[in-house]
C-alpha atoms as a PDB file:
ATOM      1  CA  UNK A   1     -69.168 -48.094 -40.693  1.00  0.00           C
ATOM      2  CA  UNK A   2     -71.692 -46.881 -38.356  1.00  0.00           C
ATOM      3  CA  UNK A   3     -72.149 -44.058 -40.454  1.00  0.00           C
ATOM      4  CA  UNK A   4     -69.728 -41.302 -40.962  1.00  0.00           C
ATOM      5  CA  UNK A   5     -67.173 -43.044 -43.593  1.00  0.00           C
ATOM      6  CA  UNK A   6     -70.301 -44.966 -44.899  1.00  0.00           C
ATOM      7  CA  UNK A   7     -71.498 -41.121 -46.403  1.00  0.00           C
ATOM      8  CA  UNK A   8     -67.762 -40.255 -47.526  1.00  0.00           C
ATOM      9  CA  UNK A   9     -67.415 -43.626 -49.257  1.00  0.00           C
ATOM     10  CA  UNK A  10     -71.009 -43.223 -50.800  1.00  0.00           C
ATOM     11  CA  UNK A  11     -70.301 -39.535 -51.201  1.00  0.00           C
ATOM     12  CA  UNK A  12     -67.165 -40.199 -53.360  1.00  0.00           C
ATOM     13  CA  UNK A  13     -68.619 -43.257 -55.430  1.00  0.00           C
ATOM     14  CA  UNK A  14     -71.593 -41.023 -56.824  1.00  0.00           C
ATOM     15  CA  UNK A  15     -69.216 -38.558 -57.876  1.00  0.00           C
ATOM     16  CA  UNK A  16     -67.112 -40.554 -59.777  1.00  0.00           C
ATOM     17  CA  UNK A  17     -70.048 -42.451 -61.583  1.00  0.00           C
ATOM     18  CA  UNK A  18     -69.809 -45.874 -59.260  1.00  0.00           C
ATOM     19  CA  UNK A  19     -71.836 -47.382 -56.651  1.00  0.00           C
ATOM     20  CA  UNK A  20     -70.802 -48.480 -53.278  1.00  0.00           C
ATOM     21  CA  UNK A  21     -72.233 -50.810 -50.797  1.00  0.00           C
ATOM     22  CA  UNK A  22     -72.066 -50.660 -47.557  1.00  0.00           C
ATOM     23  CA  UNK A  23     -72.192 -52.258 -43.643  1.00  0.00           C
ATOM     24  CA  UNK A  24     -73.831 -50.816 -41.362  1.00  0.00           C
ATOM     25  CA  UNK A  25     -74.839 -52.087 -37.719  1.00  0.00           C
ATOM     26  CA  UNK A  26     -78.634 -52.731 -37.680  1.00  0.00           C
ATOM     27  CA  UNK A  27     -78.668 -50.187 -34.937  1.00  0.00           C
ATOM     28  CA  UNK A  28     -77.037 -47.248 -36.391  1.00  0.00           C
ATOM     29  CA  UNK A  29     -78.441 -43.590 -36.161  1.00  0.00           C
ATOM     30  CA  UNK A  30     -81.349 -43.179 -38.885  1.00  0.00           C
ATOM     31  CA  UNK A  31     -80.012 -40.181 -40.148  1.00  0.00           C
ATOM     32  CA  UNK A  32     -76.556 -41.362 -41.141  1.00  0.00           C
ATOM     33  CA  UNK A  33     -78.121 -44.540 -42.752  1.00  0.00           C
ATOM     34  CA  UNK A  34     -80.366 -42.400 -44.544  1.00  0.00           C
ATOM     35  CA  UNK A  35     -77.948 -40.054 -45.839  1.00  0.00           C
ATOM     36  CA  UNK A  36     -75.911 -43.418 -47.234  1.00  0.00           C
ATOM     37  CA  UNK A  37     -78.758 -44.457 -48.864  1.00  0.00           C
ATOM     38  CA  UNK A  38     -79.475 -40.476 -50.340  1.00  0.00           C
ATOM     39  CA  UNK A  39     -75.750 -40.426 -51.978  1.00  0.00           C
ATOM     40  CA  UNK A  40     -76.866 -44.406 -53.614  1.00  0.00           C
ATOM     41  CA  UNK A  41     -75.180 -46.148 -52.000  1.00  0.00           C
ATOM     42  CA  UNK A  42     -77.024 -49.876 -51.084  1.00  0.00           C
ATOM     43  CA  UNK A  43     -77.265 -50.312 -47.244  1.00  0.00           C
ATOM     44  CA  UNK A  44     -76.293 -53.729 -45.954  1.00  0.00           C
ATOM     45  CA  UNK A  45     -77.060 -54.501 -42.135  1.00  0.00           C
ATOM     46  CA  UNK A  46     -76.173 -56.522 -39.508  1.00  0.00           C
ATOM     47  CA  UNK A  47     -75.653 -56.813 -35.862  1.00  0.00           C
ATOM     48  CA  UNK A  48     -73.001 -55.529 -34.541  1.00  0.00           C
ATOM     49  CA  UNK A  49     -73.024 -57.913 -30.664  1.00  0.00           C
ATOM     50  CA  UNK A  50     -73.489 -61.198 -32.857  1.00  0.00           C
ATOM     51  CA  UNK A  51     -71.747 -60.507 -36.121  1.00  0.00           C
ATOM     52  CA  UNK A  52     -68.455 -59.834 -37.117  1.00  0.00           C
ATOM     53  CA  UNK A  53     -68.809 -56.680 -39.913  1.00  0.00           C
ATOM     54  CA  UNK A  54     -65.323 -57.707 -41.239  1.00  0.00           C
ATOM     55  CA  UNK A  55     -65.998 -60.969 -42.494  1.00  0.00           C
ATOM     56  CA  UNK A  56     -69.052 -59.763 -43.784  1.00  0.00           C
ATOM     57  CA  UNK A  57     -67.789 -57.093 -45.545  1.00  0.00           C
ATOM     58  CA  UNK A  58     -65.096 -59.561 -47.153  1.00  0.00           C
ATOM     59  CA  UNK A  59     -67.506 -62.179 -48.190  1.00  0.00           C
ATOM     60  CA  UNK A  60     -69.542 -59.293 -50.120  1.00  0.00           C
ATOM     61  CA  UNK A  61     -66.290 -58.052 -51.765  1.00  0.00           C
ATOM     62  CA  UNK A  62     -65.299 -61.355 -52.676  1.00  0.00           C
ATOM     63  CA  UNK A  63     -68.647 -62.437 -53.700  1.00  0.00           C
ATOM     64  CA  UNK A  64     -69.484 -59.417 -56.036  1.00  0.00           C
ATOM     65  CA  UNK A  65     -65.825 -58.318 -57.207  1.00  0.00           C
ATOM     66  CA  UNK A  66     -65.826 -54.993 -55.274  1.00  0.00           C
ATOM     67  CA  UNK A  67     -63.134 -53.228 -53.606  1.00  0.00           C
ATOM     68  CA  UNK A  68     -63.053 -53.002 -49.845  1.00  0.00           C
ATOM     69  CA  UNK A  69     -62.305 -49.699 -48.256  1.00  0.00           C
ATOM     70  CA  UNK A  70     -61.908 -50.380 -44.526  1.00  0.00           C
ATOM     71  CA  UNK A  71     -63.169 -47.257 -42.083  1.00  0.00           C
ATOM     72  CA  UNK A  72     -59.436 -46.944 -39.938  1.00  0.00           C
ATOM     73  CA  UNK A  73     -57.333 -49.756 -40.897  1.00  0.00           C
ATOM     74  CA  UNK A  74     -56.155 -48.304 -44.119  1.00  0.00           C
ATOM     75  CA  UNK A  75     -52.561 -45.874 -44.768  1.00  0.00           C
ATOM     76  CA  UNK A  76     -54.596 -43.992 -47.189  1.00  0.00           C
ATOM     77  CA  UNK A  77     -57.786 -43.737 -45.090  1.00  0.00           C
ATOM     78  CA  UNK A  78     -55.367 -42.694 -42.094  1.00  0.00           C
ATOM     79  CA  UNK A  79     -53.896 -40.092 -43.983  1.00  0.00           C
ATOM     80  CA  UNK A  80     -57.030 -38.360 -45.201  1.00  0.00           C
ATOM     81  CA  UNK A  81     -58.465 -38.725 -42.109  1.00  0.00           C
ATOM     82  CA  UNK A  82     -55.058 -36.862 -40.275  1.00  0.00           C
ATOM     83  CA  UNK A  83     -55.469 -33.710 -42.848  1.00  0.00           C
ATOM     84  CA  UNK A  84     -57.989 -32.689 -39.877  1.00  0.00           C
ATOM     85  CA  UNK A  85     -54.875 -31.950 -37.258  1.00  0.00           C
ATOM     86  CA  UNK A  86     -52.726 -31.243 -40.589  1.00  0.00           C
ATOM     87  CA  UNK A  87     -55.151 -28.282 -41.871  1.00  0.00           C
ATOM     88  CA  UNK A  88     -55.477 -26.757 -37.723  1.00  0.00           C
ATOM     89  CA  UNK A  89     -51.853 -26.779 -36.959  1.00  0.00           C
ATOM     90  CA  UNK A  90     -51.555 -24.909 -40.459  1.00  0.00           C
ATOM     91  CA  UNK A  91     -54.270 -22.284 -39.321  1.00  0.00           C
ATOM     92  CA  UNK A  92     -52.709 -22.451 -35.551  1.00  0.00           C
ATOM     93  CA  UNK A  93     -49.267 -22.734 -35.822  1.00  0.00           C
ATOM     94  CA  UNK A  94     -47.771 -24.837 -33.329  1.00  0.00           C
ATOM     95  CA  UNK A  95     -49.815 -26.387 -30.274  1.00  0.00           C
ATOM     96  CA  UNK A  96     -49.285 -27.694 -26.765  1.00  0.00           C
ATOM     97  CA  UNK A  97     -51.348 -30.808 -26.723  1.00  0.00           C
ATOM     98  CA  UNK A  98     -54.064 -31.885 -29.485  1.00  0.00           C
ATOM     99  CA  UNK A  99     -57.049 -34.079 -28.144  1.00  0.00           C
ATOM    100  CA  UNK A 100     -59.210 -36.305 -30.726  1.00  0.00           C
ATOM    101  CA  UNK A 101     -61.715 -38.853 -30.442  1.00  0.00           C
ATOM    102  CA  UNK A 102     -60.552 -42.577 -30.654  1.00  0.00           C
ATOM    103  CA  UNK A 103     -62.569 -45.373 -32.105  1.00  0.00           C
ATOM    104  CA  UNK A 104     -60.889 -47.844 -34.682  1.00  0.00           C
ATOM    105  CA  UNK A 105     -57.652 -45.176 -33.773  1.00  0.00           C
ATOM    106  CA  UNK A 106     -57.271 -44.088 -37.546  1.00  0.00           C
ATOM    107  CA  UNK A 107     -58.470 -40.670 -36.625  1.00  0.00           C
ATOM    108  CA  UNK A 108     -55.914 -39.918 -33.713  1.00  0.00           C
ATOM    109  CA  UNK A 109     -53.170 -41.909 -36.002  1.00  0.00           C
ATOM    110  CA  UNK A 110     -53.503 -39.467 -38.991  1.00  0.00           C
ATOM    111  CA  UNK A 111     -53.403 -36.730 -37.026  1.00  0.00           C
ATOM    112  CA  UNK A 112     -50.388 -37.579 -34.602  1.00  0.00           C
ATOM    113  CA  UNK A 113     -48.587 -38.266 -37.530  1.00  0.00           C
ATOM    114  CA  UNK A 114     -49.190 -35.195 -39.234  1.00  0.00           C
ATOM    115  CA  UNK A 115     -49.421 -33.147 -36.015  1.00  0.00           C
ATOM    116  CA  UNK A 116     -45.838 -34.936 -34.490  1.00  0.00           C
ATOM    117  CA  UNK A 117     -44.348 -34.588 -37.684  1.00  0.00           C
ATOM    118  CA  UNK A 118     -44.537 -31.112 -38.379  1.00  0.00           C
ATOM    119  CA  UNK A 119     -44.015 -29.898 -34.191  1.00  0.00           C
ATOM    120  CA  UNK A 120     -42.790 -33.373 -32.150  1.00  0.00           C
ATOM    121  CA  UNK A 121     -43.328 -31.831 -29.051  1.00  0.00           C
ATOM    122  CA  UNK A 122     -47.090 -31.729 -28.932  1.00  0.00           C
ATOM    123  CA  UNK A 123     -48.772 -34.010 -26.778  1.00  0.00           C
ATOM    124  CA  UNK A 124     -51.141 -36.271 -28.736  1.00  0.00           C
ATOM    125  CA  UNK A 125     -54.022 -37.584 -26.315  1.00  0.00           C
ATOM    126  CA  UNK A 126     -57.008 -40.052 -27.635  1.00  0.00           C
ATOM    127  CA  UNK A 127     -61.153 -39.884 -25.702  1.00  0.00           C
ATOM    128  CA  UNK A 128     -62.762 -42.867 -25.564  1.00  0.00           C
ATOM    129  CA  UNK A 129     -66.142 -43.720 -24.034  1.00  0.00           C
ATOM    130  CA  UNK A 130     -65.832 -45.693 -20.662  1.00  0.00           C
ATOM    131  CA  UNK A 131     -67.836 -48.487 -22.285  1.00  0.00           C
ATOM    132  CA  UNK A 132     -65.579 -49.177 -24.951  1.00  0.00           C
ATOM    133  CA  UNK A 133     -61.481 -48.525 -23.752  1.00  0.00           C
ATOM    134  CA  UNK A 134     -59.825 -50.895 -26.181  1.00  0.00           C
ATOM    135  CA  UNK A 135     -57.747 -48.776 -27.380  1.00  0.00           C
ATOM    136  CA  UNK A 136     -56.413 -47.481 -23.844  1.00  0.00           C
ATOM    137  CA  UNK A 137     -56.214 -51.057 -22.301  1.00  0.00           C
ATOM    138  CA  UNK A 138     -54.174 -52.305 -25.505  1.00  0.00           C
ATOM    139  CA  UNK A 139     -51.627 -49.662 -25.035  1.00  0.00           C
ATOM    140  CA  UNK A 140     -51.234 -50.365 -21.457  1.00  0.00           C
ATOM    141  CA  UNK A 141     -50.957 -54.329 -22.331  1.00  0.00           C
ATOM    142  CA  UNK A 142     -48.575 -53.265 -25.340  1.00  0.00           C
ATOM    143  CA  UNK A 143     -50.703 -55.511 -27.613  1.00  0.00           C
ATOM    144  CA  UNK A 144     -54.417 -55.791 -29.229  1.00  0.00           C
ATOM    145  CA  UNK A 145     -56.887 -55.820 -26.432  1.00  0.00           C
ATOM    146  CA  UNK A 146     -60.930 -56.888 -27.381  1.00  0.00           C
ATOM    147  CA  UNK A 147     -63.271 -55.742 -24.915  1.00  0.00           C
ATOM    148  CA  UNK A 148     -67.210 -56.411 -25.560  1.00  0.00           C
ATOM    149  CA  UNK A 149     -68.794 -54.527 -27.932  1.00  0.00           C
ATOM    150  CA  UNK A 150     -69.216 -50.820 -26.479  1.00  0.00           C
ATOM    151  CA  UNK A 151     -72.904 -50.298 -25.605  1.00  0.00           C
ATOM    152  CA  UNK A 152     -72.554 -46.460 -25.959  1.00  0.00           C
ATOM    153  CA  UNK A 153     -74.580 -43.467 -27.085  1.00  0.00           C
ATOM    154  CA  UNK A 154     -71.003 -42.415 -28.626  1.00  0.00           C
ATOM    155  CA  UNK A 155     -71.810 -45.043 -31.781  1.00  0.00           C
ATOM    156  CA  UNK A 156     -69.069 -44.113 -33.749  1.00  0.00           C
ATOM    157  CA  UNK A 157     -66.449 -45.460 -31.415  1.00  0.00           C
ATOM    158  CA  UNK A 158     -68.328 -48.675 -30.306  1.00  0.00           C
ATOM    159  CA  UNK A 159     -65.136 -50.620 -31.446  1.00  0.00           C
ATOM    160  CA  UNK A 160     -64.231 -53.623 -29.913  1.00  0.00           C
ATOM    161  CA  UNK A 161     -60.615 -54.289 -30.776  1.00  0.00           C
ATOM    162  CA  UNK A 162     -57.997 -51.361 -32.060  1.00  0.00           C
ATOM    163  CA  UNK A 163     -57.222 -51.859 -36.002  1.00  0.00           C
ATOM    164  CA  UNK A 164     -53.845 -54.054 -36.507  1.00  0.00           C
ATOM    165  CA  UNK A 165     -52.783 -50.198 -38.548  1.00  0.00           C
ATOM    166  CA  UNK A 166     -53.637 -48.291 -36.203  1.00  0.00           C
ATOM    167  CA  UNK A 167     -52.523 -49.296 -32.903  1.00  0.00           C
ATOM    168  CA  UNK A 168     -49.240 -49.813 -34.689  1.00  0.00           C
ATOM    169  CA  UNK A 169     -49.109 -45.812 -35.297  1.00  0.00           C
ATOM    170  CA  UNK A 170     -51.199 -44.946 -31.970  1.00  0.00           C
ATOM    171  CA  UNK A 171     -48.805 -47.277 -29.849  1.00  0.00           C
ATOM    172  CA  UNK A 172     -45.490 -45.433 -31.034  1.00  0.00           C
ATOM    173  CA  UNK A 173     -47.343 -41.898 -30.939  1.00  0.00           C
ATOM    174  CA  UNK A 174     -49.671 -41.204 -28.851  1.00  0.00           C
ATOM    175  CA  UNK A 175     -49.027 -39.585 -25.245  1.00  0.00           C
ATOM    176  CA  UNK A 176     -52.157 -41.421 -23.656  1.00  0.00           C
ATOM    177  CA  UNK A 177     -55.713 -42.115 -23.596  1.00  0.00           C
ATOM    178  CA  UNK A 178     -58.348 -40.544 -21.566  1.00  0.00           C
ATOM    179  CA  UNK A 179     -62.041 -42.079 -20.636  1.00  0.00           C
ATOM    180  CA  UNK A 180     -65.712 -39.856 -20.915  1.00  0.00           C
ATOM    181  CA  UNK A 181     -68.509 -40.924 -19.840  1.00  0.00           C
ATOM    182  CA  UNK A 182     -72.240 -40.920 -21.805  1.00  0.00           C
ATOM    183  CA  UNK A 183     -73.407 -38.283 -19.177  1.00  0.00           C
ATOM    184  CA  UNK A 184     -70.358 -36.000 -19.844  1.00  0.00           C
ATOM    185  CA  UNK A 185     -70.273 -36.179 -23.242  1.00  0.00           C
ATOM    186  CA  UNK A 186     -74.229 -35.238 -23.550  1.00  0.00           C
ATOM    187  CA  UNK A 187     -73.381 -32.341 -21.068  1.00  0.00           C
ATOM    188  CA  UNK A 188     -70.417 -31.468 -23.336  1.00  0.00           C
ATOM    189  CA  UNK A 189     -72.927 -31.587 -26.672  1.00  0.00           C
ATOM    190  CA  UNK A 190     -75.149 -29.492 -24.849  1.00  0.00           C
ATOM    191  CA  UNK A 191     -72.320 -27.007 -24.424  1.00  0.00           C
ATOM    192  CA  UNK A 192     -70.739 -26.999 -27.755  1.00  0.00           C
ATOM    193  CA  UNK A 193     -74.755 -26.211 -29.182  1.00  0.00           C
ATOM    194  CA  UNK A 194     -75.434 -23.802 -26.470  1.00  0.00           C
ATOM    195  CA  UNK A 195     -72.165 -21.958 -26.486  1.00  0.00           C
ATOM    196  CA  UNK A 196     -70.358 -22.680 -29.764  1.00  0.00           C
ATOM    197  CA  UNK A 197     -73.824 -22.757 -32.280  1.00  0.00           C
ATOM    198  CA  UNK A 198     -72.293 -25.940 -33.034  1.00  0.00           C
ATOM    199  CA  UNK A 199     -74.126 -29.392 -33.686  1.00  0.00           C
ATOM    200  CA  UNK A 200     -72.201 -32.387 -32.244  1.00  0.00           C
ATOM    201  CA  UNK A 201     -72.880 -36.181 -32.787  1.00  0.00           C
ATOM    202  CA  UNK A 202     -72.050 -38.020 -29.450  1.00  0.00           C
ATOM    203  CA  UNK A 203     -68.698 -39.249 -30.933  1.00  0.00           C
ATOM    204  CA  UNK A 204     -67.771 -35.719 -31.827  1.00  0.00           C
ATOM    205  CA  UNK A 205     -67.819 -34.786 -28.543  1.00  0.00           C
ATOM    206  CA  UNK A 206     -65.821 -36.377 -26.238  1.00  0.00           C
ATOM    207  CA  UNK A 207     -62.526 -34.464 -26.788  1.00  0.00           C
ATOM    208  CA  UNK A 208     -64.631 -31.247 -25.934  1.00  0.00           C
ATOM    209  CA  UNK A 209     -66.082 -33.845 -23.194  1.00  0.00           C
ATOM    210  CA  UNK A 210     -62.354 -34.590 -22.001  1.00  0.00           C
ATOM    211  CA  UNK A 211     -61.475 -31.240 -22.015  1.00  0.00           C
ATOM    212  CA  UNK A 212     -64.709 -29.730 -20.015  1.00  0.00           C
ATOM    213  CA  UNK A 213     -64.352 -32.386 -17.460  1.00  0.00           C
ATOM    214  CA  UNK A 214     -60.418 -31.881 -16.281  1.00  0.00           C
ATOM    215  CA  UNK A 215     -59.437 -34.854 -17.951  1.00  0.00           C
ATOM    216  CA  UNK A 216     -56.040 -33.392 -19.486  1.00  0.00           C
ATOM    217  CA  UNK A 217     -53.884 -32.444 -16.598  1.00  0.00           C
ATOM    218  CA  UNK A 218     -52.020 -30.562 -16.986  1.00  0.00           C
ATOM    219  CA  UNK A 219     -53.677 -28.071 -18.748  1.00  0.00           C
ATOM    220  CA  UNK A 220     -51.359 -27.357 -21.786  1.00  0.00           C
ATOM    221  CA  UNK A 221     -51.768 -23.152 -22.747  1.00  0.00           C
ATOM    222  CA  UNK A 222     -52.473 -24.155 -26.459  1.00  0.00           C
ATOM    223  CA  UNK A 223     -54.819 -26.719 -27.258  1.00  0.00           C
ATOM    224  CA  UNK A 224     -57.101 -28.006 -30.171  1.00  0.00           C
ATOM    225  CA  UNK A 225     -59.599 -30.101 -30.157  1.00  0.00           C
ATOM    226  CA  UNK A 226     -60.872 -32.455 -33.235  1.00  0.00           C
ATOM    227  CA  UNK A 227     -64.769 -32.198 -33.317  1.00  0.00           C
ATOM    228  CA  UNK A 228     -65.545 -35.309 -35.100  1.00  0.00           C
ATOM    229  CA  UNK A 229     -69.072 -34.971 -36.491  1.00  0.00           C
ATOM    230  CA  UNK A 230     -72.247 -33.953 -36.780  1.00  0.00           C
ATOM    231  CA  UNK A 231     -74.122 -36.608 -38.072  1.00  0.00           C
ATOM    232  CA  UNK A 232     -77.262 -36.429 -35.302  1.00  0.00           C
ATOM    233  CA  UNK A 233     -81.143 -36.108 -36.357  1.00  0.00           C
ATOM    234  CA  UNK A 234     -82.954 -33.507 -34.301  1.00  0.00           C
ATOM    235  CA  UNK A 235     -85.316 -35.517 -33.036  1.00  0.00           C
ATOM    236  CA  UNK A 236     -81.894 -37.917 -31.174  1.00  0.00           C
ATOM    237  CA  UNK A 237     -80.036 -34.478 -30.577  1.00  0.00           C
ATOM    238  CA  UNK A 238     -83.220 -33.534 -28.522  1.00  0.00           C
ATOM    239  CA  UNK A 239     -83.974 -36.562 -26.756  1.00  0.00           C
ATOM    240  CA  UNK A 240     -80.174 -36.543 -25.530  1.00  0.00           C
ATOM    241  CA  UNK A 241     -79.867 -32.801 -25.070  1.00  0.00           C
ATOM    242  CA  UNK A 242     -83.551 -31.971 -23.941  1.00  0.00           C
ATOM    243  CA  UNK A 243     -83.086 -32.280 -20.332  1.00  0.00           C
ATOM    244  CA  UNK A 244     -80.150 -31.196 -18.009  1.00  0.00           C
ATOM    245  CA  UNK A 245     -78.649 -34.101 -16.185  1.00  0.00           C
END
């Protein structure tokens, strides 16, 4: 994890009076490796353009007995991670359209499945970063695509490949996939702090990103948007945020 299910799965181990260990790039944000590493958990690094973090994560499991809970590609991980849309369409009521960030896709699968469930006729799009579109190339192959490991400020969606889960769900439910770029989803950061008093990792952003910048067309009347996270340090929120592009 690059850092946001790394702090849930460390989160939920300390409560229940066990340990977890986890894999994180060598280059994720300081703050969400830090907060890991504040619940207990033990941090275990590597690098994400030369190693593959799923056969690492295996060989540790296998190696030290532990149980492996994968960031996407997991029913029970999709379904928590859907009570997001679940929880706003039960505030809401029924929506138009319902945009959400897409990395690994579990995000955008839990919640088209409990958004599409509960009111089938609202659109489901995904926002990915322009330097990491697995996820819309493998729906318009209609299989897997791997693209080269997103270099991208949005670090929580620097996914190479779609989970096997996922794109299963996301290829049967989802109405499309729209692309951000870095610029537009700092500009979009910027606005959700300036104008919604709301703190926004990079990741978080680009469905506010997608929306800002006229990328869902046409414009439903009713729309909600999943803001993914907050996990940014001030000192990286300023140096992204600081100056106006």
């Amino acid at each position: 994890s690059s850092g946001n299910h790394a702090q849930a799965v460390a989160l939920a181990a300390r409560e229940l009076g066990s340990t977890a260990v986890i894999v994180m790039p060598e280059d994720a944000p300081p703050a969400k490796r830090a907060a890991a590493a504040g619940y207990g958990a033990e941090i275990v690094t590597y690098d994400r353009y030369r190693e593959d973090r799923a056969a690492i994560a295996e060989a540790l499991a296998a190696e030290r007995g532990l149980a492996l809970i994968p960031p996407y590609d997991h029913p029970h991980v999709v379904a928590g991670q859907g009570t997001a849309a679940l929880e706003l369409v039960e505030e809401t009521g029924p929506l138009d359209a319902l945009i959400a960030p897409v990395g690994g896709g579990g995000l955008i699968a839990g919640c088209a499945i409990a958004v599409k469930g509960l009111h089938p006729a609202t659109r489901v799009v995904g926002v990915e970063p322009e330097a990491g579109d697995d996820t819309r190339r493998s729906l318009e192959a209609g299989r897997r695509v791997t693209v080269p490991v997103p270099r991208t400020i949005a670090d929580g969606q620097a996914v190479a490949t779609p989970g096997e889960l996922t794109f299963a769900v996301n290829r049967r439910l989802l109405d499309g996939v729209v692309l951000v770029s870095d610029d537009e989803i700092v500009d979009a950061m910027r606005f959700a702090f300036e104008r919604l008093k709301t703190v926004l990792e990079p990741s978080g952003a680009t469905g506010l990103a997608a929306l800002l910048n006229g990328r869902i067309d046409p414009l439903p009347r009713r729309i909600g948007v999943v803001l993914s996270g907050g996990n940014v340090d001030a000192a990286r929120f300023a140096e992204l945020c600081g100056t106006p592009r």
